[in-house]
Protein backbone atom coordinates (compact mmCIF):
# COMPACT_ATOMS: atom_id res chain seq x y z
CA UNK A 1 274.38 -5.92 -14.69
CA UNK A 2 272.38 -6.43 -17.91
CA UNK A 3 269.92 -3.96 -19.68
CA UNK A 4 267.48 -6.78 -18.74
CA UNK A 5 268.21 -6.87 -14.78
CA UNK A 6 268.09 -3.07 -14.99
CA UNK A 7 264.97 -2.22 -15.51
CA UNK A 8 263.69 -4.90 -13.11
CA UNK A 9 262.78 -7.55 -16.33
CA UNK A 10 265.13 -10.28 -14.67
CA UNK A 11 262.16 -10.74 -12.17
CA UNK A 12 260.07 -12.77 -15.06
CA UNK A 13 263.07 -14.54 -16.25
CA UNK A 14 263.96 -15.90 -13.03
CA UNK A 15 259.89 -16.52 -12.34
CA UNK A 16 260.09 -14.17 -9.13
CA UNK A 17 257.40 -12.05 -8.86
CA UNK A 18 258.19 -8.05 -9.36
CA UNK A 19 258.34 -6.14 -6.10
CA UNK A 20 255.51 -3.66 -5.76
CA UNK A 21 255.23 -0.73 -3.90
CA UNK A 22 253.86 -1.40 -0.77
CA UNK A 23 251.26 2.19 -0.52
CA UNK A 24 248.86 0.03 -2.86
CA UNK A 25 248.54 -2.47 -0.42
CA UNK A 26 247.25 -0.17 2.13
CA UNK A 27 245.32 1.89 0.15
CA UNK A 28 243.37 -1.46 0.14
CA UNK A 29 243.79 -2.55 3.51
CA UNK A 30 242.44 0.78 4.75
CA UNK A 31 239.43 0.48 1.46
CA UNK A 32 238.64 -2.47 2.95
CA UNK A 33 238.54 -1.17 6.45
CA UNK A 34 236.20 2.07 5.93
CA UNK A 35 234.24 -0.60 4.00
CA UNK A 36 233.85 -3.01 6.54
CA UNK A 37 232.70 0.12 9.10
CA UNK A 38 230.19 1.25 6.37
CA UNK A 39 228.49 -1.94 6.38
CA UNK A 40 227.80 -2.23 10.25
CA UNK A 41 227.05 1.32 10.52
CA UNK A 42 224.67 1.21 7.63
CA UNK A 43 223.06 -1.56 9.10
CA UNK A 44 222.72 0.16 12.25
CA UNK A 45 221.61 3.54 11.63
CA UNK A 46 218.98 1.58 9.52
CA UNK A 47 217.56 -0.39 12.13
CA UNK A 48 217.34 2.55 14.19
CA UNK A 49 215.61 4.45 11.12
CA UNK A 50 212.96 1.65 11.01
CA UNK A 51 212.45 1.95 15.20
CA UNK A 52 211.82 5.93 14.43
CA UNK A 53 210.13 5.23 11.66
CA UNK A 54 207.54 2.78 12.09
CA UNK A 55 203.88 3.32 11.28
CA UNK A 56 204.89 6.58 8.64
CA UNK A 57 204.99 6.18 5.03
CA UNK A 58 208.68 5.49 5.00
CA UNK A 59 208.26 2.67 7.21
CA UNK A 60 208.64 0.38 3.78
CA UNK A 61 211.60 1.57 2.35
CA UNK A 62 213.23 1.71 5.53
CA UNK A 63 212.69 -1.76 6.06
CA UNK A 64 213.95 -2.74 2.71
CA UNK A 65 217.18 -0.91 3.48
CA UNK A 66 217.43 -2.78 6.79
CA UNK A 67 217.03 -6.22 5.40
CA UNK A 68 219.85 -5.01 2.70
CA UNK A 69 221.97 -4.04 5.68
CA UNK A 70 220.81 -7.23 8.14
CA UNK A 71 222.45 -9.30 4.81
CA UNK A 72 225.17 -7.44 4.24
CA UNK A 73 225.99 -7.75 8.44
CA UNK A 74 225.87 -11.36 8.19
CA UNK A 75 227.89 -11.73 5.29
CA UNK A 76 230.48 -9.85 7.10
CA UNK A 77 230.16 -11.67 9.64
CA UNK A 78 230.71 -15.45 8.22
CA UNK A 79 233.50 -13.94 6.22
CA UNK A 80 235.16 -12.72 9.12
CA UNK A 81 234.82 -16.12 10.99
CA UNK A 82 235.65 -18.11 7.89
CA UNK A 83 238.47 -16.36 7.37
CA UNK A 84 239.64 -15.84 11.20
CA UNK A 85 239.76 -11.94 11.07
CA UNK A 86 240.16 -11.08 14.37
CA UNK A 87 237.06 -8.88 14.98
CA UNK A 88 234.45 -10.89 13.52
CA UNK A 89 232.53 -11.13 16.83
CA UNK A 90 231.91 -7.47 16.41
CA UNK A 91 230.13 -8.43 13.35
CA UNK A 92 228.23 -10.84 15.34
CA UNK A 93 227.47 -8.07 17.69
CA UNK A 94 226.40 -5.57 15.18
CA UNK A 95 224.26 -8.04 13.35
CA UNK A 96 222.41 -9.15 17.02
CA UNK A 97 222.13 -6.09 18.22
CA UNK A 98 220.27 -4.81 14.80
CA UNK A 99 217.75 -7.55 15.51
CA UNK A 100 217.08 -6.61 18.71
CA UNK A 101 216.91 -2.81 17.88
CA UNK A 102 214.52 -3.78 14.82
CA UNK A 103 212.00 -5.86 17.33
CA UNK A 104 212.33 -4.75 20.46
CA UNK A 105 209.61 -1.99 21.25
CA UNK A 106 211.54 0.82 23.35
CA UNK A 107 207.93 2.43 24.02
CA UNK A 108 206.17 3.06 27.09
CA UNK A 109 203.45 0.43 27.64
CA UNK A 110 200.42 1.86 28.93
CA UNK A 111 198.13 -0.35 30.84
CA UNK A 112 194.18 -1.15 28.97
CA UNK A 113 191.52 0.35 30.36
């Protein structure tokens, strides 16, 4: 064996592509992951944060958040179905059930009069 094929140089010669380490790869994987959870529980927590919320003076820039979160929901989700990742319907759930949460009233109605 050559100097050249020693050190692993023979791999741009022959026009294969070096062989990496495979730990980056799920560093990554698992970036991508905690990412992905972030989004949907950001989303989430804000809705609920706008339910609580609502009528106070931080009514506004809870809503803001929760229309940055709604967004970033629904791009996850038409990534995940464009790209067939398996759990994209949870995205689809996440990003319903934040509208519902955000509309629905959860309060007791009390009848006029």
């Amino acid at each position: 064996m050559c100097g050249a094929e020693a050190d692993g140089s023979n791999a741009i010669v022959h026009g294969a592509a070096p062989r990496k380490d495979s730990a980056g790869f799920m560093d990554y994987v698992s970036s991508l992951q905690c990412g992905w959870v972030a989004i949907h529980v950001f989303g989430l927590v804000a809705a609920c944060l706008v339910r609580v919320y609502a009528g106070t003076v931080a009514e506004g820039p809870l809503q803001g958040a929760f229309l940055m979160g709604l967004a970033g929901v629904a791009v996850a989700t038409l990534a995940g179905e464009q790209f067939s990742w398996p759990l994209w319907t949870l995205s689809g759930a996440t990003l319903g059930m934040m509208v519902v949460v955000a509309i629905a009233d959860f309060r007791a109605q009390r009848e006029p009069g």
